[in-house]
PDB file of N, CA and C in Angstrom:
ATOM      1  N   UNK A   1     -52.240  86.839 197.523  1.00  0.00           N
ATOM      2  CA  UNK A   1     -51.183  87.129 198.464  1.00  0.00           C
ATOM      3  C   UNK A   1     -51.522  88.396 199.228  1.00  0.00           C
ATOM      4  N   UNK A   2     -51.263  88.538 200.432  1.00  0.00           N
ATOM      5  CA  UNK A   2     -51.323  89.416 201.233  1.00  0.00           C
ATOM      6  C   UNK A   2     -50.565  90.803 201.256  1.00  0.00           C
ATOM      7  N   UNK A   3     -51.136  91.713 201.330  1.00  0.00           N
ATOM      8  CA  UNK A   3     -50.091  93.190 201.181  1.00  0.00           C
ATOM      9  C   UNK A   3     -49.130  93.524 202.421  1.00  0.00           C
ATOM     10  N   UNK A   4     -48.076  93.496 202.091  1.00  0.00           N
ATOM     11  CA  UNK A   4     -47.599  94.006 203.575  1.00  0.00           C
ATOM     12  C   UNK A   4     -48.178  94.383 204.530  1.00  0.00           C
ATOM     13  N   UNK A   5     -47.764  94.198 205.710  1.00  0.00           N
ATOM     14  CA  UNK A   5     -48.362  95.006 206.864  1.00  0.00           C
ATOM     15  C   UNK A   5     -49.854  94.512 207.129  1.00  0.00           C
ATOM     16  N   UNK A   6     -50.337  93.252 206.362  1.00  0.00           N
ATOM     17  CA  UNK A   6     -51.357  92.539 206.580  1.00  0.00           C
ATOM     18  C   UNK A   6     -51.028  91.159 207.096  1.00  0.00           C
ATOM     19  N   UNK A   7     -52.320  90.764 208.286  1.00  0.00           N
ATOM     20  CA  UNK A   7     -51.855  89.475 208.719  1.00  0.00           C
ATOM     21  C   UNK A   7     -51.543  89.635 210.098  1.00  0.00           C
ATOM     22  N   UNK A   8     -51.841  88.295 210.389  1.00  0.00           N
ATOM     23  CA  UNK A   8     -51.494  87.898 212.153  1.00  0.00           C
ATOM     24  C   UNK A   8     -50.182  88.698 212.131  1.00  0.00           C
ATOM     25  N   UNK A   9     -49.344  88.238 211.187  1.00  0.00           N
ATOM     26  CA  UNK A   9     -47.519  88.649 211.700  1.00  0.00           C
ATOM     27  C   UNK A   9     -47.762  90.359 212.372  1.00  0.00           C
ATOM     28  N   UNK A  10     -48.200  91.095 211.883  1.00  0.00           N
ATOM     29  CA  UNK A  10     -48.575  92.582 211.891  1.00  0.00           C
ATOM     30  C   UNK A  10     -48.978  92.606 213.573  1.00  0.00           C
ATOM     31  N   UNK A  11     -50.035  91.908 213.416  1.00  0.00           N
ATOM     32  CA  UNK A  11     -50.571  92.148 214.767  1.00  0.00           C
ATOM     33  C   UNK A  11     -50.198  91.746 216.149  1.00  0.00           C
ATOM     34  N   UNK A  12     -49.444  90.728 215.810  1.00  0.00           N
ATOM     35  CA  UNK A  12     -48.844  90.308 216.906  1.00  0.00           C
ATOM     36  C   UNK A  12     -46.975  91.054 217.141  1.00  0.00           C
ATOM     37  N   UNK A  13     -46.403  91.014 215.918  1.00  0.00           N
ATOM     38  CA  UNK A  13     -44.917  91.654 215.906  1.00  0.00           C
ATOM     39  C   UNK A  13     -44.782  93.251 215.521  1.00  0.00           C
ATOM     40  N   UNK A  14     -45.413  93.917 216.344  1.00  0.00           N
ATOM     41  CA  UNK A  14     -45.876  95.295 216.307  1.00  0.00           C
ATOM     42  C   UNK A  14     -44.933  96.398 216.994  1.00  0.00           C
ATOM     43  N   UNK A  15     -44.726  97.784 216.662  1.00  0.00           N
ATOM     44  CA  UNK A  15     -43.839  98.489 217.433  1.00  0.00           C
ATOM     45  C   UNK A  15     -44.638  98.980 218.382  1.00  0.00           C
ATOM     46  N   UNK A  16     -46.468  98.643 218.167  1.00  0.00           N
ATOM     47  CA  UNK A  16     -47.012  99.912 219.037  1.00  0.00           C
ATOM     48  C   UNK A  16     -47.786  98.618 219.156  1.00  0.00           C
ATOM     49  N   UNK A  17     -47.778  97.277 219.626  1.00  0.00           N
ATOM     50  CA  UNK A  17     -47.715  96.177 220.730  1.00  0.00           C
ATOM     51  C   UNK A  17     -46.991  96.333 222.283  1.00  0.00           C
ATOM     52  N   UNK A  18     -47.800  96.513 223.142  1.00  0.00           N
ATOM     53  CA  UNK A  18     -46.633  96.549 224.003  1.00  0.00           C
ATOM     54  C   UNK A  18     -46.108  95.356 224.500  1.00  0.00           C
ATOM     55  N   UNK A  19     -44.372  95.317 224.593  1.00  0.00           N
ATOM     56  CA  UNK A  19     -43.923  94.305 224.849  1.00  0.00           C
ATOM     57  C   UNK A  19     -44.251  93.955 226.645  1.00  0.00           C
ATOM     58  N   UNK A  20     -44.632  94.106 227.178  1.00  0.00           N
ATOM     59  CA  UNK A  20     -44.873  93.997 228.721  1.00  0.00           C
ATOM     60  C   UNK A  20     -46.473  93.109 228.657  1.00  0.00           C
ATOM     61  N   UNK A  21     -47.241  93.808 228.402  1.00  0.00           N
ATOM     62  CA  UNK A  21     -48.595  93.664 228.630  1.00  0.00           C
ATOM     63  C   UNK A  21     -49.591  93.379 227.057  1.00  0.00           C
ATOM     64  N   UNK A  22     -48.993  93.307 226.280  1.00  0.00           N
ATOM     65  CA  UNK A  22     -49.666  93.041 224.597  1.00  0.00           C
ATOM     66  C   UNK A  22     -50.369  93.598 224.481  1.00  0.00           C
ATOM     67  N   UNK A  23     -50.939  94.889 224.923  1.00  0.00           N
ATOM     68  CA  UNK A  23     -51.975  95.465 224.425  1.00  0.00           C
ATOM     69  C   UNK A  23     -51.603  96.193 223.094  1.00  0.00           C
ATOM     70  N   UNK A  24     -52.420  96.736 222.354  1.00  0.00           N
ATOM     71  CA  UNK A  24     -51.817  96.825 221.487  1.00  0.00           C
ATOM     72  C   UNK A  24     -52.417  98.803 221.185  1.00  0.00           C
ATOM     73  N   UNK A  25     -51.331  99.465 221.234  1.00  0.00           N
ATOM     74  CA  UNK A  25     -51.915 100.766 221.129  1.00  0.00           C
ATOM     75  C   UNK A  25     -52.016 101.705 220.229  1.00  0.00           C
ATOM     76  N   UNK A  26     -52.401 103.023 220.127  1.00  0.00           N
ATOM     77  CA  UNK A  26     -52.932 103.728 218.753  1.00  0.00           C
ATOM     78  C   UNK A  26     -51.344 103.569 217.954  1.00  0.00           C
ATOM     79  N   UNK A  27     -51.891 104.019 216.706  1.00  0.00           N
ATOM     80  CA  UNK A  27     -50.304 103.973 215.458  1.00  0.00           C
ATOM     81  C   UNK A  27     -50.178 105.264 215.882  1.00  0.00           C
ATOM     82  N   UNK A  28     -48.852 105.158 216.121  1.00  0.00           N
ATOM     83  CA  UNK A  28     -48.066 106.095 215.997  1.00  0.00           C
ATOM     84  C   UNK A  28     -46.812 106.695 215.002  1.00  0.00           C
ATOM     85  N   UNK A  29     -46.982 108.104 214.761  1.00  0.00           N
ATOM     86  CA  UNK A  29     -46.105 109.020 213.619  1.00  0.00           C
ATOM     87  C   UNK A  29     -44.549 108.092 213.777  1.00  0.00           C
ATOM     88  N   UNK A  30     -43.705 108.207 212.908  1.00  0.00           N
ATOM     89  CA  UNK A  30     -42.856 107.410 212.558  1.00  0.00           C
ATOM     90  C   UNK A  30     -41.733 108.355 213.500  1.00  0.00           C
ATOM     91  N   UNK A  31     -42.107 109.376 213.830  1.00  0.00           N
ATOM     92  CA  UNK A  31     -40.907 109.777 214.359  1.00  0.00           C
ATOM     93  C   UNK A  31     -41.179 110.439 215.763  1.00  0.00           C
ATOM     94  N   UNK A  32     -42.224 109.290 216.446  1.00  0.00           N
ATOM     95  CA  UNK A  32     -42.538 109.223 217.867  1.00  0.00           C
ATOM     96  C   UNK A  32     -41.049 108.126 218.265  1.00  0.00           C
ATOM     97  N   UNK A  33     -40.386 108.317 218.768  1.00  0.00           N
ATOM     98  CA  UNK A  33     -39.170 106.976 219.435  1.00  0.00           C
ATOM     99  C   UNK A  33     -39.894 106.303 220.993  1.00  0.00           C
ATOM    100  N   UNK A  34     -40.416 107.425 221.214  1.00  0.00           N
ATOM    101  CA  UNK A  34     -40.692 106.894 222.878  1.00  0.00           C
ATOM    102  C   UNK A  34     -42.090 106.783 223.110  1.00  0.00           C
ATOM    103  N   UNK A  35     -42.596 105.801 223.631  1.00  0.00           N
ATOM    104  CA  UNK A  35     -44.348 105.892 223.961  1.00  0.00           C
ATOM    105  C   UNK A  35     -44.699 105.294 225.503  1.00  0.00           C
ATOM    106  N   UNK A  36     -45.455 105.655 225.910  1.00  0.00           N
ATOM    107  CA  UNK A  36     -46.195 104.584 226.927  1.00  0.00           C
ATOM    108  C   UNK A  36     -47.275 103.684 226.779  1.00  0.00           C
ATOM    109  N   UNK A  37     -47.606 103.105 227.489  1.00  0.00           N
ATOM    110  CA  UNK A  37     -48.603 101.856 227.153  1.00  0.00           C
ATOM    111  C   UNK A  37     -49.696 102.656 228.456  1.00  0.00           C
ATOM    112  N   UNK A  38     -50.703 102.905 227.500  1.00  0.00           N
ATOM    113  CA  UNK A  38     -51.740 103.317 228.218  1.00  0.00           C
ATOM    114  C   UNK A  38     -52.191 102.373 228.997  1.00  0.00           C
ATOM    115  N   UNK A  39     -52.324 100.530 229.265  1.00  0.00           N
ATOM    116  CA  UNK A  39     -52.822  99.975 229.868  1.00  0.00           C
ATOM    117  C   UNK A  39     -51.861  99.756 230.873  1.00  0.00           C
ATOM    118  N   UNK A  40     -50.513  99.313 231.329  1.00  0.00           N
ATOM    119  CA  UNK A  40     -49.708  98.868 232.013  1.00  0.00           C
ATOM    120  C   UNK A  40     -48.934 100.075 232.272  1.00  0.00           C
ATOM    121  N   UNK A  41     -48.762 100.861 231.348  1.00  0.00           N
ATOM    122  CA  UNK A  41     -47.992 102.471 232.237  1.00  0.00           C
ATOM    123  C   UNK A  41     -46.770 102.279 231.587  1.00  0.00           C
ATOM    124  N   UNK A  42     -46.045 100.990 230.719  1.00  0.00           N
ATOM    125  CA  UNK A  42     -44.883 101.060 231.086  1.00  0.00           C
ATOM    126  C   UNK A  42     -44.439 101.907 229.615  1.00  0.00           C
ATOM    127  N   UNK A  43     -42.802 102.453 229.972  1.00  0.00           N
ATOM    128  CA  UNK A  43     -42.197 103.732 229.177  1.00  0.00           C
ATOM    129  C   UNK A  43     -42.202 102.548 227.957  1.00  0.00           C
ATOM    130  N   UNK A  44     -41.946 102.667 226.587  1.00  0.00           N
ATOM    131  CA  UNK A  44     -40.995 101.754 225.765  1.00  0.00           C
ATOM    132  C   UNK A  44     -40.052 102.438 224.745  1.00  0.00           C
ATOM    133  N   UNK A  45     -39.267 102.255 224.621  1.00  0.00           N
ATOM    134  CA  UNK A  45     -38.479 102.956 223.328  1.00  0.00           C
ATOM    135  C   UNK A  45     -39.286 102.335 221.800  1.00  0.00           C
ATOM    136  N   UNK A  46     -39.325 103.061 221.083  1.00  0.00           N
ATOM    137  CA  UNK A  46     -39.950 101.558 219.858  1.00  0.00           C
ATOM    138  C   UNK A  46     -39.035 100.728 219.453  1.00  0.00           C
ATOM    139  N   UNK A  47     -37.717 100.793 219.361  1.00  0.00           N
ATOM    140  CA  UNK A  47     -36.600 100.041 218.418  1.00  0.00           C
ATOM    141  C   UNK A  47     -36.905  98.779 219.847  1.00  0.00           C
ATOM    142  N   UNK A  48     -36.884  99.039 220.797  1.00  0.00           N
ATOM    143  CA  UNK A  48     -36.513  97.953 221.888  1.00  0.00           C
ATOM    144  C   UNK A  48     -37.743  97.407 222.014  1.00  0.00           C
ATOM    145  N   UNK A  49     -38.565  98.080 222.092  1.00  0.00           N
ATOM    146  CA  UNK A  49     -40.365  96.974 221.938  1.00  0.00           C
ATOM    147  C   UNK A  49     -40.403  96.377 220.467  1.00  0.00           C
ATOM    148  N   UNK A  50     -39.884  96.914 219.512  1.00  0.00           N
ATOM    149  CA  UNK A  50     -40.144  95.936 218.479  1.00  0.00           C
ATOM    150  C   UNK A  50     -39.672  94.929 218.247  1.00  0.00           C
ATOM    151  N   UNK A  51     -38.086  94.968 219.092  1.00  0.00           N
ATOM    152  CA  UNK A  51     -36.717  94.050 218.639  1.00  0.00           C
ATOM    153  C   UNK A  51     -37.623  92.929 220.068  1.00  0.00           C
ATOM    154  N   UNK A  52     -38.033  93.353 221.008  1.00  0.00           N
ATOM    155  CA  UNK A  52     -38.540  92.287 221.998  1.00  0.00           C
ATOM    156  C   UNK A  52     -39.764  91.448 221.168  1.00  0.00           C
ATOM    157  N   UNK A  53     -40.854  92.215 220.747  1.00  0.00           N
ATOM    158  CA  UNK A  53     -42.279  91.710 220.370  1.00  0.00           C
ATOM    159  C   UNK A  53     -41.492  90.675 219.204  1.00  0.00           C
ATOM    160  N   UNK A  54     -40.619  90.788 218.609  1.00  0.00           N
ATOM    161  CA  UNK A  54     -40.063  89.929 217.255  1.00  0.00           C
ATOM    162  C   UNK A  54     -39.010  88.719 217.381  1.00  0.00           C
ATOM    163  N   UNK A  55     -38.742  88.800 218.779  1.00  0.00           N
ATOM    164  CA  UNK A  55     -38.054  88.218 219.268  1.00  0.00           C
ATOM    165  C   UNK A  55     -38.766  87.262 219.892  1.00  0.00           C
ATOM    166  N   UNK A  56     -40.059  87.069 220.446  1.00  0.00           N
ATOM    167  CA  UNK A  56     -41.227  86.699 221.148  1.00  0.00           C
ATOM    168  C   UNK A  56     -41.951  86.188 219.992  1.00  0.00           C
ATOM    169  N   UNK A  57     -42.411  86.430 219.255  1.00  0.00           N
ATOM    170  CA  UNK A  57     -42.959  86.125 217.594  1.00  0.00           C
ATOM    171  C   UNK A  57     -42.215  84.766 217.574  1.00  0.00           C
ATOM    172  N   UNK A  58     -40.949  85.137 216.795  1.00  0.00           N
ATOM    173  CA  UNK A  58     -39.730  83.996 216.157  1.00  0.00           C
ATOM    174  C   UNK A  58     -40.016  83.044 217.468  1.00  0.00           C
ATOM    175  N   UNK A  59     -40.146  83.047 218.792  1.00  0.00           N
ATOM    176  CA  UNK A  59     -39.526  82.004 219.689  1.00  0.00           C
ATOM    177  C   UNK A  59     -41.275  81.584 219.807  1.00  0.00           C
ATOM    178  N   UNK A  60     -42.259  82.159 219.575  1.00  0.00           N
ATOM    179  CA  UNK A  60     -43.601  81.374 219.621  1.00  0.00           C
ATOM    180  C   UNK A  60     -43.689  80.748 218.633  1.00  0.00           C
ATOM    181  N   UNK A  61     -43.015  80.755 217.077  1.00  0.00           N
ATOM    182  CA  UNK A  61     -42.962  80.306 215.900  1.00  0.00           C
ATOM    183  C   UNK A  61     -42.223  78.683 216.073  1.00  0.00           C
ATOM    184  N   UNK A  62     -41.507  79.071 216.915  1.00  0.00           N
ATOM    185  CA  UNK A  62     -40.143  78.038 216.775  1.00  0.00           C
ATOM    186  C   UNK A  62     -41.044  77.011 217.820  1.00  0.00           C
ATOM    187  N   UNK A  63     -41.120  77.146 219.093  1.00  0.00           N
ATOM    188  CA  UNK A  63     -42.056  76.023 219.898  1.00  0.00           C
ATOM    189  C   UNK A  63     -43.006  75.666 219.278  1.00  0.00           C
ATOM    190  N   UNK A  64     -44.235  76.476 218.211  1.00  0.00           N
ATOM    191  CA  UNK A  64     -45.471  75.669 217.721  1.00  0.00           C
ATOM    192  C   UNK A  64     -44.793  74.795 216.742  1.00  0.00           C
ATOM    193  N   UNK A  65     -43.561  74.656 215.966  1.00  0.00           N
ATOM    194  CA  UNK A  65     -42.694  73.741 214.954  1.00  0.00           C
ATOM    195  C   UNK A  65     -42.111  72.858 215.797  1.00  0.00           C
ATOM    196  N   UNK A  66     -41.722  73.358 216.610  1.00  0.00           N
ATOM    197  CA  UNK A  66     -41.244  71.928 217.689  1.00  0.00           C
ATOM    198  C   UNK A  66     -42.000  71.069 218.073  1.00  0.00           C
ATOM    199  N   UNK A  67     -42.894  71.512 218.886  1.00  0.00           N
ATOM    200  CA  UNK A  67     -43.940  70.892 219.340  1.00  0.00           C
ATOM    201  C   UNK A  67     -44.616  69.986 218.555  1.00  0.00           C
ATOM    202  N   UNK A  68     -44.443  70.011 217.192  1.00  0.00           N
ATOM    203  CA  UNK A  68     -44.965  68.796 216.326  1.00  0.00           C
ATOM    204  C   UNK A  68     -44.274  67.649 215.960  1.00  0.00           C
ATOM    205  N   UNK A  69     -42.872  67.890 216.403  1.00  0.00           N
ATOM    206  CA  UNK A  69     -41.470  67.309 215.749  1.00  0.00           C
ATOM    207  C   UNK A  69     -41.895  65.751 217.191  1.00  0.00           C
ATOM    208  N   UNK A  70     -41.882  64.784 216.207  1.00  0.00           N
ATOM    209  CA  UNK A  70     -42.428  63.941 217.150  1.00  0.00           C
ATOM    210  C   UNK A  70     -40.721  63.198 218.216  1.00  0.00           C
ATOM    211  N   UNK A  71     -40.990  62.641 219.077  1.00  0.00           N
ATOM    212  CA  UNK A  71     -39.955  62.272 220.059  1.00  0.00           C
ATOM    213  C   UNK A  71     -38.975  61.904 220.446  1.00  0.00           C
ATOM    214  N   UNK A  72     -38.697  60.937 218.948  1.00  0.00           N
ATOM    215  CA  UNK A  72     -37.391  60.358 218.471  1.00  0.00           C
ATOM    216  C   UNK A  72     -36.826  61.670 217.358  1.00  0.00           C
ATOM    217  N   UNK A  73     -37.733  62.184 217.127  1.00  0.00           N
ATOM    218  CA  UNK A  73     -36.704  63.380 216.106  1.00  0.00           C
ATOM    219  C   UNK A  73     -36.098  64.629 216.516  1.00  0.00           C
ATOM    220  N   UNK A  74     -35.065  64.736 216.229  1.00  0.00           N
ATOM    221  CA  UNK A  74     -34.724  65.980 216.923  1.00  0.00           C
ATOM    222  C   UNK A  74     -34.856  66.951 216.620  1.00  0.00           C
ATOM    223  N   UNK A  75     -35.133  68.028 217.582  1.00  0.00           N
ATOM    224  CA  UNK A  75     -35.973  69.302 217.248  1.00  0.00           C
ATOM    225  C   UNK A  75     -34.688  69.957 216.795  1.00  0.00           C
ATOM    226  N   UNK A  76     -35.292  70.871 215.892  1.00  0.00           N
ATOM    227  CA  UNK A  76     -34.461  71.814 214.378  1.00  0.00           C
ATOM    228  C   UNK A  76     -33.817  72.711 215.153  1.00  0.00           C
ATOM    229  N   UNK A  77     -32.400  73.397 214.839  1.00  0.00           N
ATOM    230  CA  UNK A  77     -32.069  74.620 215.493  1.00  0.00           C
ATOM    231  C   UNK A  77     -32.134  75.443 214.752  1.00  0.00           C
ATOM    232  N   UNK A  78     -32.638  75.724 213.154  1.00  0.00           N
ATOM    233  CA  UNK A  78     -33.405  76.976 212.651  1.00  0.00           C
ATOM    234  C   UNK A  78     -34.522  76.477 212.255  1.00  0.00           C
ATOM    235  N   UNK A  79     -35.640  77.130 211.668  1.00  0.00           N
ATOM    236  CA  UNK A  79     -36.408  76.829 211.361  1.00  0.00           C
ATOM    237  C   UNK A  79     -36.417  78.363 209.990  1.00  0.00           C
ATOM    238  N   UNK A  80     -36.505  77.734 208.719  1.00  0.00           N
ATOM    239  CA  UNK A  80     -36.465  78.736 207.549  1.00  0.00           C
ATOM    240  C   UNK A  80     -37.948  79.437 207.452  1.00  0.00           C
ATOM    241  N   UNK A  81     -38.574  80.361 207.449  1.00  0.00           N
ATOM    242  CA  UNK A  81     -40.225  81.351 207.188  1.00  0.00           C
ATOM    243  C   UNK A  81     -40.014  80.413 205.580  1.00  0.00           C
ATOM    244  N   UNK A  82     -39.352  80.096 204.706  1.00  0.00           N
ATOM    245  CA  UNK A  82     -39.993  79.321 203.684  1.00  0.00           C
ATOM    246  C   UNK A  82     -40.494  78.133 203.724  1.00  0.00           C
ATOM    247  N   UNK A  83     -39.737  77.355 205.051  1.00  0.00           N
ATOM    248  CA  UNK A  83     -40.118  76.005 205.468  1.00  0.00           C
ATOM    249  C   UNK A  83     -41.078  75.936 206.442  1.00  0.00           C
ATOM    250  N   UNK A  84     -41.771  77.388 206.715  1.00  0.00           N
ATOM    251  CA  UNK A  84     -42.887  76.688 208.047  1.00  0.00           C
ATOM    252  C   UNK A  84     -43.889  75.886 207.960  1.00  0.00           C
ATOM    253  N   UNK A  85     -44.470  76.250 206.298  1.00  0.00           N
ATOM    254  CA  UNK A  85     -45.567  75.727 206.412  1.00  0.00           C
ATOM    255  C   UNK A  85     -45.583  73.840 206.235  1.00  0.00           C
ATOM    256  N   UNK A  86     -44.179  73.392 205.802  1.00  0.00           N
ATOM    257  CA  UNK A  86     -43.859  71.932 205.625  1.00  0.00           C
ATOM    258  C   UNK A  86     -43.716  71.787 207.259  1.00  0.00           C
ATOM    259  N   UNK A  87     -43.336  72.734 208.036  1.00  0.00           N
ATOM    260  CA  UNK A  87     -43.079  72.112 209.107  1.00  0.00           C
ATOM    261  C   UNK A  87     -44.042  71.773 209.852  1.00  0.00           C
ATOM    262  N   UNK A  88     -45.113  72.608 210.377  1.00  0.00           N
ATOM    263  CA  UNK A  88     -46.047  72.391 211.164  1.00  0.00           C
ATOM    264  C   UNK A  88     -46.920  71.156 210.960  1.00  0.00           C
ATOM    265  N   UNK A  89     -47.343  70.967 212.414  1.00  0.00           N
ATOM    266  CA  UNK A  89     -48.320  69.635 212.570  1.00  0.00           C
ATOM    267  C   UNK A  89     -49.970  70.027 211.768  1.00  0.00           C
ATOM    268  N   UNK A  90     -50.177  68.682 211.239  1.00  0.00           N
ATOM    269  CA  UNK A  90     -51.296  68.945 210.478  1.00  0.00           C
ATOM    270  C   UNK A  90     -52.341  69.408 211.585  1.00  0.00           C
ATOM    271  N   UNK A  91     -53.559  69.943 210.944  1.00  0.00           N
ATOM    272  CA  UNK A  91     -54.957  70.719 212.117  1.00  0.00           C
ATOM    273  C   UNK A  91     -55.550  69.376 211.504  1.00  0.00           C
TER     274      UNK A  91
END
């Protein structure tokens, strides 16, 4: 099993991801609140880039589970993190 803070989830649902442009920038001290995105310029608060990047996560999570749900079935309005891996389309 994986240690926290390890894993795609990390890298993609990040506070120091920027939500604008995804780059993804240096870690920052826990009690930085405000940063810029060295590639795109733009300001971010962290609580509001993280609550966006996780929000963006969950809704890329939810279309790759849909997207398998074949045509006559109707697509799920939650999808449980214990049930993803039953959900997804086989590779």
């Amino acid at each position: 099993m994986e240690e926290p803070g390890e894993g795609q989830a990390e890298d993609r649902a990040a506070t120091r991801r920027c939500s604008a442009c995804h780059t993804k920038g240096a870690k920052l001290d826990i009690s930085v609140r405000e940063w810029t995105c060295t590639e795109c310029h733009a300001v971010h608060d962290r609580d509001v880039n993280a609550a966006v990047n996780l929000r963006d996560e969950g809704m890329r999570l939810y279309w790759m589970v849909a997207a398998g749900v074949p045509p006559e079935k109707k697509k799920p309005t939650v999808i449980k993190a214990s049930e993803l891996k039953e959900c997804l389309p086989a590779t």
